[in-house]
C-alpha atoms as a PDB file:
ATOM      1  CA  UNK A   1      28.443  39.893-147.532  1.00  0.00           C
ATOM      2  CA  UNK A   2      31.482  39.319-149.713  1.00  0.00           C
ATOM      3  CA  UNK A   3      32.075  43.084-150.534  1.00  0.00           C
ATOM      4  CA  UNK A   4      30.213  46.257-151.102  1.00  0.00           C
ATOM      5  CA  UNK A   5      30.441  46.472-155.013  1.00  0.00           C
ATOM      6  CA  UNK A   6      27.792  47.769-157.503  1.00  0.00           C
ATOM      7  CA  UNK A   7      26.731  45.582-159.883  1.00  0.00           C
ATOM      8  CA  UNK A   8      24.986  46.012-163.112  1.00  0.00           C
ATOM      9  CA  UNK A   9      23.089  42.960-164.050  1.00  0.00           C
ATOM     10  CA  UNK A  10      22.124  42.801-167.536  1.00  0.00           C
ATOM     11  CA  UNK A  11      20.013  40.221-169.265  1.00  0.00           C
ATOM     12  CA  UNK A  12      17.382  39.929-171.868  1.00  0.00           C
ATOM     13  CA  UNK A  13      13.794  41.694-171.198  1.00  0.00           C
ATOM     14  CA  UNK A  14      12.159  43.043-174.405  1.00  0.00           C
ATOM     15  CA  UNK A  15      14.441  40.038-176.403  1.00  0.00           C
ATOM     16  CA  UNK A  16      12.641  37.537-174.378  1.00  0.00           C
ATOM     17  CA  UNK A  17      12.273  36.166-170.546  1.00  0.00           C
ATOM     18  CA  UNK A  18      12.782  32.659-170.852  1.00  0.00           C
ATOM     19  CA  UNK A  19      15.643  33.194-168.719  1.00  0.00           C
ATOM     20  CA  UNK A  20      14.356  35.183-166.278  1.00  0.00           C
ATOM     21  CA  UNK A  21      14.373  32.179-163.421  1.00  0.00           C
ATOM     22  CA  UNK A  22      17.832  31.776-163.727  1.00  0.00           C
ATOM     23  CA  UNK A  23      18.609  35.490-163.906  1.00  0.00           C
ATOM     24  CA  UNK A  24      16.649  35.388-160.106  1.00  0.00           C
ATOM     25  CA  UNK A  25      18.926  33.056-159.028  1.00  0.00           C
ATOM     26  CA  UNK A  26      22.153  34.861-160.570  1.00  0.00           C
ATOM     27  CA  UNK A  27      21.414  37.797-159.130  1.00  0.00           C
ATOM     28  CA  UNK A  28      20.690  36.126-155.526  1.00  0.00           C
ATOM     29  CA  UNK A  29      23.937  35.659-156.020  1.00  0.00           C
ATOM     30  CA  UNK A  30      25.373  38.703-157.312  1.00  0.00           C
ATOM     31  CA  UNK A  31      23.757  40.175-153.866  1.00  0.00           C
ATOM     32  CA  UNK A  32      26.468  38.953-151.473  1.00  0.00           C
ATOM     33  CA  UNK A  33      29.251  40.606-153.281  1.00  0.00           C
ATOM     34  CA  UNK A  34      27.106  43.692-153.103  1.00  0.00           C
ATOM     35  CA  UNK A  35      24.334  45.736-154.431  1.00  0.00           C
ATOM     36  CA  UNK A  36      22.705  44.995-157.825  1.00  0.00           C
ATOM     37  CA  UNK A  37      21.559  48.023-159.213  1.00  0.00           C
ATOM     38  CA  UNK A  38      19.641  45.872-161.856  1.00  0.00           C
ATOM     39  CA  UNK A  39      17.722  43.710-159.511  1.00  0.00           C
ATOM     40  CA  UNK A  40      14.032  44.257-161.437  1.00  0.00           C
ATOM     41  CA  UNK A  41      15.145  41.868-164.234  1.00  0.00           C
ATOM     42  CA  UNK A  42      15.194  38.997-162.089  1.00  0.00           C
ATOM     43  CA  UNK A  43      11.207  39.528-161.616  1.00  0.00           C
ATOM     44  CA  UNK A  44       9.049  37.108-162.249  1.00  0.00           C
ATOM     45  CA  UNK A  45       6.283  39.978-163.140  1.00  0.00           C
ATOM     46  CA  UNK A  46       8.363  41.496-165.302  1.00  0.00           C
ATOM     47  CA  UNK A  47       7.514  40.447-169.315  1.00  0.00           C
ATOM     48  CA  UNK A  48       8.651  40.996-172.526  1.00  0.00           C
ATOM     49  CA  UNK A  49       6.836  44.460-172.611  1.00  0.00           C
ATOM     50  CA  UNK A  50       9.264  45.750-170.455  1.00  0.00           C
ATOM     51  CA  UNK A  51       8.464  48.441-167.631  1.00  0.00           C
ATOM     52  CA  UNK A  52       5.358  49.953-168.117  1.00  0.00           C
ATOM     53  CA  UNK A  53       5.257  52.670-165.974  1.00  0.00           C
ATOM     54  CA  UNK A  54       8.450  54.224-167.101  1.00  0.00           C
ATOM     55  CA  UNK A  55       8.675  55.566-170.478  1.00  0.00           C
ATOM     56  CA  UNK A  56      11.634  54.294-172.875  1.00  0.00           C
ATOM     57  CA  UNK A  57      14.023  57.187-172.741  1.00  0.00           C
ATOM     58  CA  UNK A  58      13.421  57.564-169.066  1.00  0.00           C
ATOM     59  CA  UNK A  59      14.843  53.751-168.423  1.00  0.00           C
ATOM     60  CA  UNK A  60      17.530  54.560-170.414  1.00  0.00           C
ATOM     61  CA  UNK A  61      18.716  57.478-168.442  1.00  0.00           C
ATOM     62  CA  UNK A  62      18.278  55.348-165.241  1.00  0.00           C
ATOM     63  CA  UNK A  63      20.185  52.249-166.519  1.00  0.00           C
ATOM     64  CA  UNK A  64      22.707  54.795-168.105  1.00  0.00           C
ATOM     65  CA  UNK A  65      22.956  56.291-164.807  1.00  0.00           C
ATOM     66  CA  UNK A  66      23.447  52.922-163.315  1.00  0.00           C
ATOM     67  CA  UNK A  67      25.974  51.624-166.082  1.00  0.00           C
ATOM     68  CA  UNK A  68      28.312  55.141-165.111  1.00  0.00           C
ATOM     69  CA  UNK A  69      28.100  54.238-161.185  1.00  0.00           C
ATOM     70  CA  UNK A  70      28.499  50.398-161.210  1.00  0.00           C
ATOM     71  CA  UNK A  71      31.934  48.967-160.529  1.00  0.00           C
ATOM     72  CA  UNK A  72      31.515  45.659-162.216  1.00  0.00           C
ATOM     73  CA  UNK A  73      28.863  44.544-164.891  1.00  0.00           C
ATOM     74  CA  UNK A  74      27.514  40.870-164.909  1.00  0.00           C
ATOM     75  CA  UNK A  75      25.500  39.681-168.166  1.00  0.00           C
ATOM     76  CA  UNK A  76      23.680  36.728-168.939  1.00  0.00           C
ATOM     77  CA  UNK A  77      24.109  36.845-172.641  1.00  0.00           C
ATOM     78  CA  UNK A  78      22.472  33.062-174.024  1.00  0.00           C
ATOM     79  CA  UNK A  79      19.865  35.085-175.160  1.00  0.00           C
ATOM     80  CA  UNK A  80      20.055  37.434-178.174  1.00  0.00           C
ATOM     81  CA  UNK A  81      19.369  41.011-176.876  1.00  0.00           C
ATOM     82  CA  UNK A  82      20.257  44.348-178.685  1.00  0.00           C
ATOM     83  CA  UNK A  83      19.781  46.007-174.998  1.00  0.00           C
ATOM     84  CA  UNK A  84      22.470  43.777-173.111  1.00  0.00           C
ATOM     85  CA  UNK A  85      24.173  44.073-176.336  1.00  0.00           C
ATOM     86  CA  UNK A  86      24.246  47.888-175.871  1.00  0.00           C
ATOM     87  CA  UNK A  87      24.906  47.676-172.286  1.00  0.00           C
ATOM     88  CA  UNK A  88      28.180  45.652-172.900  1.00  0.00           C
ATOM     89  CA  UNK A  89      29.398  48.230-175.455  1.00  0.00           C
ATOM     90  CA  UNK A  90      28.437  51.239-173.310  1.00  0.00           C
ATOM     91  CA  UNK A  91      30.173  49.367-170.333  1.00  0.00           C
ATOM     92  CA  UNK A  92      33.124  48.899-172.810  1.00  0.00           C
ATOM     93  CA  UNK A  93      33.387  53.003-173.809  1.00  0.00           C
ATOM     94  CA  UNK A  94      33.274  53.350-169.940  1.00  0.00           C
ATOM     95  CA  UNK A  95      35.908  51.298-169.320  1.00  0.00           C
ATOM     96  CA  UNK A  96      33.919  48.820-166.421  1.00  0.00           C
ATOM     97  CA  UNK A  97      34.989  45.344-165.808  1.00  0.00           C
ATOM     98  CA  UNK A  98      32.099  42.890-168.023  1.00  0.00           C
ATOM     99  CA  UNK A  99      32.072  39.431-167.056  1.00  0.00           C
ATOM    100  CA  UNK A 100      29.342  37.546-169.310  1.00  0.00           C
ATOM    101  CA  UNK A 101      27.299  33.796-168.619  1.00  0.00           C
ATOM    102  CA  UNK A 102      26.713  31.833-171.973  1.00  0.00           C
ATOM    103  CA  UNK A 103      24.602  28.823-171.905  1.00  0.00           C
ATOM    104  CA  UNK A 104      26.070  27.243-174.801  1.00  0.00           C
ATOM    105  CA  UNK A 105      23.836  23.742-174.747  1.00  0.00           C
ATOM    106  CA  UNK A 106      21.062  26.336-175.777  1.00  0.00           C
ATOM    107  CA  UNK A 107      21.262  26.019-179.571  1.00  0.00           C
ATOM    108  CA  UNK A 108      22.145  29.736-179.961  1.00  0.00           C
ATOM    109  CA  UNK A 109      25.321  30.758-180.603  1.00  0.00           C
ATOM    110  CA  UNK A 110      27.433  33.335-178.649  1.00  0.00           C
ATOM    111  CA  UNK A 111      27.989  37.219-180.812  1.00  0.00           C
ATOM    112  CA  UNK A 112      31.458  37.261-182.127  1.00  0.00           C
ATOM    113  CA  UNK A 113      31.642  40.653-181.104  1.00  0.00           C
ATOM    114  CA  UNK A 114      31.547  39.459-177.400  1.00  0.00           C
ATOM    115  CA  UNK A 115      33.623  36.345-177.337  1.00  0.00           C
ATOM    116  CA  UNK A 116      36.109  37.895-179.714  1.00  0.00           C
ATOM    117  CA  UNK A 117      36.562  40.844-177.159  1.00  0.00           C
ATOM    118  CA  UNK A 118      39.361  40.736-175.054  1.00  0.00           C
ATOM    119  CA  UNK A 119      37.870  42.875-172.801  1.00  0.00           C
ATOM    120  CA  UNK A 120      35.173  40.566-171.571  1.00  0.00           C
ATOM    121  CA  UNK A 121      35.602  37.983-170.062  1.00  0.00           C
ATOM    122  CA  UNK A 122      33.172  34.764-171.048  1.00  0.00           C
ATOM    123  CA  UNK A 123      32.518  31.765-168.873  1.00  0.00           C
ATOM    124  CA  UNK A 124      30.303  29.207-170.328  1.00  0.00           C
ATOM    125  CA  UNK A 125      28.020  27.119-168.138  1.00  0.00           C
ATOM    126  CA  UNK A 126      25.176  24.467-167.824  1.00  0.00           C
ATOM    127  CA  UNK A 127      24.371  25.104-164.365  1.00  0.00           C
ATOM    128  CA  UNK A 128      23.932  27.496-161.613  1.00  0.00           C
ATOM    129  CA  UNK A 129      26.517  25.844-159.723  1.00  0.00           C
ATOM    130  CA  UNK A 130      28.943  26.568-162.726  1.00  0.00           C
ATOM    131  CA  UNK A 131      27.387  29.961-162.958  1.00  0.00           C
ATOM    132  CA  UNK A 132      28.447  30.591-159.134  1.00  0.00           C
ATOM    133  CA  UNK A 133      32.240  29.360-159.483  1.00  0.00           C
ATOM    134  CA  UNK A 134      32.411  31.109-162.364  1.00  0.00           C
ATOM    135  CA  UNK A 135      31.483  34.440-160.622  1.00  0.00           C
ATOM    136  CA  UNK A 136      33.479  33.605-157.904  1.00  0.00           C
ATOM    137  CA  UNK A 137      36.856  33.338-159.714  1.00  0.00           C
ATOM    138  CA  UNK A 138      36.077  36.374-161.451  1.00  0.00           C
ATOM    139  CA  UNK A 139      35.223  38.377-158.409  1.00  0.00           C
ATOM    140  CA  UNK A 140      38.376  37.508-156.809  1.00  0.00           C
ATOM    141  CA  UNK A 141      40.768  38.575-159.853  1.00  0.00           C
ATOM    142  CA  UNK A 142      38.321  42.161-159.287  1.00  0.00           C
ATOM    143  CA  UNK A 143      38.194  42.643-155.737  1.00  0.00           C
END
């Protein structure tokens, strides 16, 4: 293992889960520079219905929960979402480090209000190799 950080994950579920392959393999990842407190949204079972045993409000005081106690949040952001959307600003009002994945050769096009930020960093990719020197420059300007 690379270090013992928390990491929030954060990618589209109720928006959509054509990405949720590559968020498997991103968080595989994620995993050997420590624990991602987000791992669910890389299942395969999981749809665009979201968690059904949980109500709303009660996954929204456990990924608030999780947003206060990670040290670093990670999000895949090709995919409109207005939760990883939320989860970015929260993260920003909490003052975490936010390093977001953009796809760009997906058609869509990336929120101003995240690119403009200065307090996010963006890496654009086309691969998961990109994806994992991406993370692994950023994780050593953190660490």
């Amino acid at each position: 293992m690379k270090g013992n950080l928390k990491i929030y994950f954060a990618g589209s579920i109720r928006g959509g889960r054509g990405d949720s392959e590559r968020y498997r393999d991103i968080i595989r990842y994620l995993q050997e520079y420590g624990q991602v407190l987000t791992e669910h949204i890389g299942d395969e079972k999981l749809t665009a219905d979201g968690e059904s045993a949980m109500t709303d409000r009660e996954i929204f005081e456990r990924d608030l929960a999780w947003l206060k106690s990670a040290d670093v949040v990670v999000a895949e952001v090709t995919s409109p979402s207005l939760g990883v959307g939320f989860e970015i600003a929260t993260a920003l009002q909490l003052h975490k480090k936010i390093l977001c994945l953009f796809h760009p050769g997906t058609g869509t096009r990336l929120s101003a209000m995240i690119a403009g930020c200065n307090r996010i960093v963006v890496k654009n990719y086309s691969t998961l190799a990109e994806i994992k020197v991406s993370i692994d420059l950023y994780f050593k300007t953190i660490v």
